[in-house]
C-alpha atoms as a PDB file:
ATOM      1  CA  UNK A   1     -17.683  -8.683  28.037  1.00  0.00           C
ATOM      2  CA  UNK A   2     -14.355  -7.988  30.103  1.00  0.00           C
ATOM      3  CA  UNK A   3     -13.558  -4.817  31.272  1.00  0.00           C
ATOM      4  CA  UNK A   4     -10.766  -2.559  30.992  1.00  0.00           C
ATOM      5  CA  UNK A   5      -9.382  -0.523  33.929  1.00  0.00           C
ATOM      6  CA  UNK A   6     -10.323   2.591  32.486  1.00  0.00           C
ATOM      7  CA  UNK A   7     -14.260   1.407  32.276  1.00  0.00           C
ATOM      8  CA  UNK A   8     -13.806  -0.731  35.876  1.00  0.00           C
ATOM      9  CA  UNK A   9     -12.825   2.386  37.686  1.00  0.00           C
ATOM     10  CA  UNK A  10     -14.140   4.897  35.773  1.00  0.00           C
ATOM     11  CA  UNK A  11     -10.863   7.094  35.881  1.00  0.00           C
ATOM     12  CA  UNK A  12     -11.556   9.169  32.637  1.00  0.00           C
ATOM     13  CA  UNK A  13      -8.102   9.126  31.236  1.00  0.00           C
ATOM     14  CA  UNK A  14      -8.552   6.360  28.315  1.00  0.00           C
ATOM     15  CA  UNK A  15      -9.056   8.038  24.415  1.00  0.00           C
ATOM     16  CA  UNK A  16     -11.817  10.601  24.457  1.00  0.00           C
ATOM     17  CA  UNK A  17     -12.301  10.023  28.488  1.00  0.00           C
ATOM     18  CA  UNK A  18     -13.983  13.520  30.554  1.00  0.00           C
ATOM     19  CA  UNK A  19     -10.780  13.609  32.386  1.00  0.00           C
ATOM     20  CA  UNK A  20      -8.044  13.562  29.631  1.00  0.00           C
ATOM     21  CA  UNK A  21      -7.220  17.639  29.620  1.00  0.00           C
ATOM     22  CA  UNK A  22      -6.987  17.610  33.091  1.00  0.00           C
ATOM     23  CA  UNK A  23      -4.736  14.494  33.347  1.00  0.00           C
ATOM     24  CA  UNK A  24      -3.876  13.303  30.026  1.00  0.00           C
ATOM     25  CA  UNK A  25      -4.479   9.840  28.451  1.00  0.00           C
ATOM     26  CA  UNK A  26      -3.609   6.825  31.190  1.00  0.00           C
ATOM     27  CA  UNK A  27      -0.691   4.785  29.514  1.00  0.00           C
ATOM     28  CA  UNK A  28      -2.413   1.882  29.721  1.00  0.00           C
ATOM     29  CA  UNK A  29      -5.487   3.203  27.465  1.00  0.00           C
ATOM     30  CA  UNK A  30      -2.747   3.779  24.881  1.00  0.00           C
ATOM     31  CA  UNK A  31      -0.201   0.695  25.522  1.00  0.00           C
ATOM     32  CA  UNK A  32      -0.448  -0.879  22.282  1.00  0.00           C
ATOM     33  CA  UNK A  33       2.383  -3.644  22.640  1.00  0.00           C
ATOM     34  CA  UNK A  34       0.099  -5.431  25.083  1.00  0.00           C
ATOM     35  CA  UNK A  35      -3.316  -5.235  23.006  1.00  0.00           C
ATOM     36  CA  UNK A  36      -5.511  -8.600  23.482  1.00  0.00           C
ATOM     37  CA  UNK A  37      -3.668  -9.869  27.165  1.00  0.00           C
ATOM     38  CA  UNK A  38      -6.361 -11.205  29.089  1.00  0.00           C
ATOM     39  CA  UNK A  39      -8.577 -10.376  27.022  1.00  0.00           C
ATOM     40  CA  UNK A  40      -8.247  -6.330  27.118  1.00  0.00           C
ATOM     41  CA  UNK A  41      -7.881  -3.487  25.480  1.00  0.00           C
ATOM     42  CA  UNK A  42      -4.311  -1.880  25.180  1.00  0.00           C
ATOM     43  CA  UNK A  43      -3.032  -2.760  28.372  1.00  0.00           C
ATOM     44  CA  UNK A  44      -6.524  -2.428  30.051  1.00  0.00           C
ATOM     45  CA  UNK A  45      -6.478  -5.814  31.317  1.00  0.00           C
ATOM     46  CA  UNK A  46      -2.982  -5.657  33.033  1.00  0.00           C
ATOM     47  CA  UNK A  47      -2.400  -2.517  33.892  1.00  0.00           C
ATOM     48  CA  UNK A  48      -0.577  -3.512  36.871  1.00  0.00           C
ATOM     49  CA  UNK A  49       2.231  -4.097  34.822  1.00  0.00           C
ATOM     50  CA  UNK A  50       2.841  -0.213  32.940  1.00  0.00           C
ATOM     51  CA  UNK A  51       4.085   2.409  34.504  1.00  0.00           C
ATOM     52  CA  UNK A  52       2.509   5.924  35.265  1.00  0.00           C
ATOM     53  CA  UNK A  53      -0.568   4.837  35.714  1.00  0.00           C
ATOM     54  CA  UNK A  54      -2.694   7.371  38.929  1.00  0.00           C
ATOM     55  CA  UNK A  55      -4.192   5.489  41.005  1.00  0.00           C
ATOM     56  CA  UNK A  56      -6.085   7.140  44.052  1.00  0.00           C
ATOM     57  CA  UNK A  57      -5.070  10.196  42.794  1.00  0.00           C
ATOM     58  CA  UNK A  58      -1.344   9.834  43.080  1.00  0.00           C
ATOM     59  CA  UNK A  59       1.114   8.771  39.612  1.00  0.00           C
ATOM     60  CA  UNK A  60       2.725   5.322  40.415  1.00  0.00           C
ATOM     61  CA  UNK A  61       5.731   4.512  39.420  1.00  0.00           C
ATOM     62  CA  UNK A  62       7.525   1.266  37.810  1.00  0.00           C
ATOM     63  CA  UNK A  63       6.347  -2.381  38.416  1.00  0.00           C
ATOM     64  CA  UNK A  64       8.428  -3.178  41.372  1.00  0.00           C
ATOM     65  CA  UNK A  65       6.952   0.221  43.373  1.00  0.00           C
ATOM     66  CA  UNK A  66       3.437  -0.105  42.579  1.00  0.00           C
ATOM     67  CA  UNK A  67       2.301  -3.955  42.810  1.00  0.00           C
ATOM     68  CA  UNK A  68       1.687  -3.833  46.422  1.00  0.00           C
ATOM     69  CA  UNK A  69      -0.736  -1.245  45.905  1.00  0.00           C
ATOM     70  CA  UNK A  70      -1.875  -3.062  42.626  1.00  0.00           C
ATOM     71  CA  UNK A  71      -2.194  -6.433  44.335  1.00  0.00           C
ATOM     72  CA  UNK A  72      -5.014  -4.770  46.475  1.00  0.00           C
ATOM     73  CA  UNK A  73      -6.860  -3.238  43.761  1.00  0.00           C
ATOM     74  CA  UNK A  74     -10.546  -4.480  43.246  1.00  0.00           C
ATOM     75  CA  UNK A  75      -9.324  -4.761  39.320  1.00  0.00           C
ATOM     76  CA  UNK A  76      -6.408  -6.716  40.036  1.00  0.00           C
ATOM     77  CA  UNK A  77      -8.547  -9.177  42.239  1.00  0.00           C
ATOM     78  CA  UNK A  78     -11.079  -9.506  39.070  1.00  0.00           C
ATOM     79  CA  UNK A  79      -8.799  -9.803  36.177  1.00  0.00           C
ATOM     80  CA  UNK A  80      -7.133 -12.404  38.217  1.00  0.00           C
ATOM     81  CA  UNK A  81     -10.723 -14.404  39.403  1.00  0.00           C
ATOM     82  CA  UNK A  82     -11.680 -13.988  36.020  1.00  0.00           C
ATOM     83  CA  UNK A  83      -8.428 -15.638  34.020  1.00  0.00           C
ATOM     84  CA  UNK A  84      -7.867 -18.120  36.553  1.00  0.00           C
ATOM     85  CA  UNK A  85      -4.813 -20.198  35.251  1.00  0.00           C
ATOM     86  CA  UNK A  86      -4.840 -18.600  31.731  1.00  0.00           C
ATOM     87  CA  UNK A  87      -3.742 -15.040  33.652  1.00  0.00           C
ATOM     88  CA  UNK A  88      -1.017 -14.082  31.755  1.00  0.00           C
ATOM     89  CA  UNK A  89       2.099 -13.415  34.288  1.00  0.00           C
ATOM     90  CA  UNK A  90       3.284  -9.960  35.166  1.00  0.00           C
ATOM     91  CA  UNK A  91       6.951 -11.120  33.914  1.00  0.00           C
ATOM     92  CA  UNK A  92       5.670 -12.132  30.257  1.00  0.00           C
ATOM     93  CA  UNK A  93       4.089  -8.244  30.490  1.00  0.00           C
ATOM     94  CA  UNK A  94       6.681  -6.625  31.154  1.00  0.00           C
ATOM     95  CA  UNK A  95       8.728  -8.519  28.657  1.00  0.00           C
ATOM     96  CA  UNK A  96       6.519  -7.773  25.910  1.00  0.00           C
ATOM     97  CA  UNK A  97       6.972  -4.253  27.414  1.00  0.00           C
ATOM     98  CA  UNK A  98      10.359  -3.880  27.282  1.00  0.00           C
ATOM     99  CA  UNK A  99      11.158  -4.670  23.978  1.00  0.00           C
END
């Protein structure tokens, strides 16, 4: 079974998660749009690509101010080890995101 972001790093902010009324729900535990790419949940599987995610405590911001930080999460490393060539790419993400 793959994880999801949520589960990987144990954050608490996905649907029914310990830390939801402290922090509210993670938009990536309730990014619908990108349900089923690479094989997660919501966005749970490319969460890299959605904005306002907290990560080490702090909110991040957009795509293009976060993936340095995302490119040397743990996660990031897996999901990408994991899908190998079938990875799908941060641009087709935020594509389906946009519109």
């Amino acid at each position: 079974m793959k994880l999801n972001c949520w589960e990987f790093k144990k954050c608490g902010r996905h649907v029914g998660g310990e830390k939801v009324k402290e922090l509210g729900v993670c938009p990536v535990a309730s990014e619908r749009r990108t349900d089923g790419i690479n094989g997660g949940r919501n966005a749970g599987r490319c969460c890299w690509a959605i904005a306002g995610t907290l990560c080490g405590g702090v909110v991040q911001g957009s795509f293009a101010t976060k993936a340095g930080n995302c490119m040397k999460c743990d996660f990031y490393k897996l999901v990408h080890k994991e899908e190998g060539s079938a990875l799908k790419k941060s641009s087709e993400i935020l594509s389906i995101v946009r519109h």
